[in-house]
Protein backbone atom coordinates (compact mmCIF):
# COMPACT_ATOMS: atom_id res chain seq x y z
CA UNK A 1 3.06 -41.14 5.55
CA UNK A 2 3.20 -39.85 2.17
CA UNK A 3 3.97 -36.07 1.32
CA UNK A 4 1.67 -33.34 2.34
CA UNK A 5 -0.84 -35.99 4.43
CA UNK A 6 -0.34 -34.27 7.54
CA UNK A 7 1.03 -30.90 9.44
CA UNK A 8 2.12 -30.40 12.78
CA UNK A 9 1.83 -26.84 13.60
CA UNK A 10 2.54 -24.72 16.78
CA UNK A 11 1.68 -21.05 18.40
CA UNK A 12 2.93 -19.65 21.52
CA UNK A 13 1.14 -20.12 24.39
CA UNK A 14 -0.05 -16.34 25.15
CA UNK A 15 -2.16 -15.03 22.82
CA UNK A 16 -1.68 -11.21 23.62
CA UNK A 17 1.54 -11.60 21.88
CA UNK A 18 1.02 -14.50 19.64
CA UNK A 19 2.04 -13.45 15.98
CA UNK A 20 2.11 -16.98 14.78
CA UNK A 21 -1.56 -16.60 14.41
CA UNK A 22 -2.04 -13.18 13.39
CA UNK A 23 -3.14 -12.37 9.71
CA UNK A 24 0.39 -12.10 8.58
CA UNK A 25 1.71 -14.56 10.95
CA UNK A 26 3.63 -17.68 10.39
CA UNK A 27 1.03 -20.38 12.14
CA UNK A 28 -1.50 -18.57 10.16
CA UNK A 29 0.57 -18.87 6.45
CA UNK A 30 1.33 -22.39 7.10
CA UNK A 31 -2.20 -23.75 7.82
CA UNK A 32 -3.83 -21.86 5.00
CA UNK A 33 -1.27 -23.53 2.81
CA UNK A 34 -1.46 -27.10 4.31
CA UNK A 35 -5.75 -26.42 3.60
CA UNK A 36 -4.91 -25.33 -0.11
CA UNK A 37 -2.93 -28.58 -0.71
CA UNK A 38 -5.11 -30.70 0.91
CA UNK A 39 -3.59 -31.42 3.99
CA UNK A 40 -6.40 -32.98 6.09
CA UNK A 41 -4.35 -33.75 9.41
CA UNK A 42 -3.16 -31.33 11.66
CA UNK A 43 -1.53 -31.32 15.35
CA UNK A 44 -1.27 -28.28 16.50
CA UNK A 45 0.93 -27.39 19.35
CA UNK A 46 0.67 -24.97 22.48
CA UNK A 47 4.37 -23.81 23.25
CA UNK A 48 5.92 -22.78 25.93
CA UNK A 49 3.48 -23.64 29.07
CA UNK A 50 6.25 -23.14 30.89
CA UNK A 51 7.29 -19.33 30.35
CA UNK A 52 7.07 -17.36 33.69
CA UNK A 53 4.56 -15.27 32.08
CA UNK A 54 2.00 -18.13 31.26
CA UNK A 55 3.46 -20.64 34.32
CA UNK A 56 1.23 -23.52 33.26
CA UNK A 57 -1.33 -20.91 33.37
CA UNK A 58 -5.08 -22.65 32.29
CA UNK A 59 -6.41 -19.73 31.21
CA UNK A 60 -3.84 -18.67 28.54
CA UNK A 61 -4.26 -22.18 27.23
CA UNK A 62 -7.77 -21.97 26.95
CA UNK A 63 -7.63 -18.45 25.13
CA UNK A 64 -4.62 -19.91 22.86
CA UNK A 65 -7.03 -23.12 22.07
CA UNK A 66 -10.02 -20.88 21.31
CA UNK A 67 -8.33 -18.61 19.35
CA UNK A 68 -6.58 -21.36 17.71
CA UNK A 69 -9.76 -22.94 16.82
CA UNK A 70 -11.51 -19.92 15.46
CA UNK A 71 -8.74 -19.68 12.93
CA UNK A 72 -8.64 -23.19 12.20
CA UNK A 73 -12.74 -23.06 11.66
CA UNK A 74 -12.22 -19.64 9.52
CA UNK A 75 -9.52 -21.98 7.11
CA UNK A 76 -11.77 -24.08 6.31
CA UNK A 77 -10.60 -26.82 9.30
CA UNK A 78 -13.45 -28.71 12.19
CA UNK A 79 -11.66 -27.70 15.20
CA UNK A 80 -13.13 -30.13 16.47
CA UNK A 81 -10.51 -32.87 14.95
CA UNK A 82 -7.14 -31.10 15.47
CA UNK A 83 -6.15 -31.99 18.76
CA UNK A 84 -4.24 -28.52 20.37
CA UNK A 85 -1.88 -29.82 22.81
CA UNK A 86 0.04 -27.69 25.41
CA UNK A 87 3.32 -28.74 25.55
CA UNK A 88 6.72 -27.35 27.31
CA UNK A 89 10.01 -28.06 25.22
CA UNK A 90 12.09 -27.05 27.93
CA UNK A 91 10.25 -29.09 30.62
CA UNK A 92 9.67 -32.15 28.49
CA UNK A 93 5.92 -31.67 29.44
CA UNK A 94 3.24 -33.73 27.85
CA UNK A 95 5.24 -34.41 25.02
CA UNK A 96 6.64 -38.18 25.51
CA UNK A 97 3.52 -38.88 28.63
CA UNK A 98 0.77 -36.63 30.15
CA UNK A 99 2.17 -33.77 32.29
CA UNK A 100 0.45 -33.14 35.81
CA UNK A 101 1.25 -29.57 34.94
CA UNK A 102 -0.56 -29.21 32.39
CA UNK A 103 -3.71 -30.38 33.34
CA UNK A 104 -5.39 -27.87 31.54
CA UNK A 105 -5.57 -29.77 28.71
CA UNK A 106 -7.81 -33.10 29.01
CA UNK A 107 -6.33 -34.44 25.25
CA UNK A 108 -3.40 -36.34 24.36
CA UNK A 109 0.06 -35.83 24.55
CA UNK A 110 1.99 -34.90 21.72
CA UNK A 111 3.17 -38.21 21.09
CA UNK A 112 0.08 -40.09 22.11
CA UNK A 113 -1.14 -37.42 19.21
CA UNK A 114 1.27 -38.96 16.60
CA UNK A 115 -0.02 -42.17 17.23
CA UNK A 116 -3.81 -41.37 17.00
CA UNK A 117 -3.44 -39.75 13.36
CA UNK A 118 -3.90 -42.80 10.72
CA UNK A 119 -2.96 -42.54 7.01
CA UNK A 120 -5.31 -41.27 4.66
CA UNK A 121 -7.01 -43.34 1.89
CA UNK A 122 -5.32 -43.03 -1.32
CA UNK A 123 -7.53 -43.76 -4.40
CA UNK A 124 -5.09 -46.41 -5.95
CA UNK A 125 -7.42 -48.18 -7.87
CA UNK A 126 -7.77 -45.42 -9.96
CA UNK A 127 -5.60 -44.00 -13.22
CA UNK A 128 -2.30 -42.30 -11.99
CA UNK A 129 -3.31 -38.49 -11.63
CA UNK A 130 0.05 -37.07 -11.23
CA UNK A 131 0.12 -32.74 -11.23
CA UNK A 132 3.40 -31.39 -11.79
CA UNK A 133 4.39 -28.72 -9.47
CA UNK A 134 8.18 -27.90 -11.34
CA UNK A 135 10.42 -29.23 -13.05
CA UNK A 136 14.38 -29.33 -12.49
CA UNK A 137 16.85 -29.71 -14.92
CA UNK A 138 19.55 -31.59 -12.89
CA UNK A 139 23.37 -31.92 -14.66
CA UNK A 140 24.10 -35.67 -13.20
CA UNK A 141 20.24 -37.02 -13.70
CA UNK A 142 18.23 -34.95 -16.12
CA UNK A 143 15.07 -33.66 -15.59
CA UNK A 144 13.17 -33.93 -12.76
CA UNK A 145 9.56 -33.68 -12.63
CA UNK A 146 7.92 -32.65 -8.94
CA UNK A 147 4.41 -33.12 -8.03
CA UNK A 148 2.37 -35.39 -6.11
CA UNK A 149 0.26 -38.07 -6.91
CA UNK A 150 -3.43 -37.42 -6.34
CA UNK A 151 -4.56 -41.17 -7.60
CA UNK A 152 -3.29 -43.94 -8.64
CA UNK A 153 0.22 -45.94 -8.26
CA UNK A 154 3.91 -44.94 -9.19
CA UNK A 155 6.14 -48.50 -8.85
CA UNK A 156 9.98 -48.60 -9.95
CA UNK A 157 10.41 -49.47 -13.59
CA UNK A 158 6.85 -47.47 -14.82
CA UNK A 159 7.34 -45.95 -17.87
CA UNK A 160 5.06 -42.38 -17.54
CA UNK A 161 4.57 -39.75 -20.32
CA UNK A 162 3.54 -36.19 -19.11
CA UNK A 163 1.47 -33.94 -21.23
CA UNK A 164 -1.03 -31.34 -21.31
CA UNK A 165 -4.69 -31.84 -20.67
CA UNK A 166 -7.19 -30.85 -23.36
């Protein structure tokens, strides 16, 4: 995968308390800025099924996943495409295989997820388009240019000159 392709994002399984997704919440940050760059894959993640307070519980899955998807939808995202997959860490549930307990959910596991995302199409044939996000100024190398390439190919040994446009 190449940087920024995809995002793997997570809320906690009761919404009633869930922050994550809130306005100023984290969840909530980090998909609007995966959107802005461009980021068109996502996986997003329904902790902690296992919590005595949502015990596997169906409904606070299905009020995570619709709230989930409303804010997804609101982003600019089709929920419809970002799999939302309950998961327990603690429990190892439906992470590695599909979890009896968590039958709630009638998608893939979180690793069956991984394996359903494929990479995007890169225009390559086209002219390298190259946007510099910074620059570092590094003692031992020199300076560093950061950014990501939008088209086109960077191979070892290319010689590239940066300048402004216009």
């Amino acid at each position: 995968m190449t940087f920024f392709s995809f995002v793997l994002t997570c809320v906690y399984a009761r919404p009633d308390i869930n922050g994550g997704i809130s306005k100023d919440g984290q969840t909530s940050e980090d998909t609007l800025l995966a959107f802005t760059q461009g980021v068109k894959l996502m996986i997003c993640c329904c902790y902690n099924m296992d919590a005595t307070t949502t015990n596997y519980s169906k409904d606070w899955y299905e009020e995570s996943f619709k709230e989930v998807s409303t804010y997804l939808k609101k982003v600019g995202y089709n929920p419809d495409e970002i799999p939302v997959v309950p998961i327990s860490g603690f429990e190892v549930d439906n992470m590695i295989e599909r979890s009896t307990n968590l039958d709630c959910s009638k998608g893939p596991s979180l690793l069956e997820a991984f394996y359903l995302i494929s990479e995007p199409k890169r225009p390559t044939d086209k002219p390298l388009h190259l946007p510099l996000q910074d620059v570092y100024k590094i003692g031992s190398i020199g300076t560093v240019p950061v950014g990501r390439v939008e088209t086109g190919l960077i191979k070892p040994g290319i010689v590239i000159t940066f300048g402004t446009i216009g």
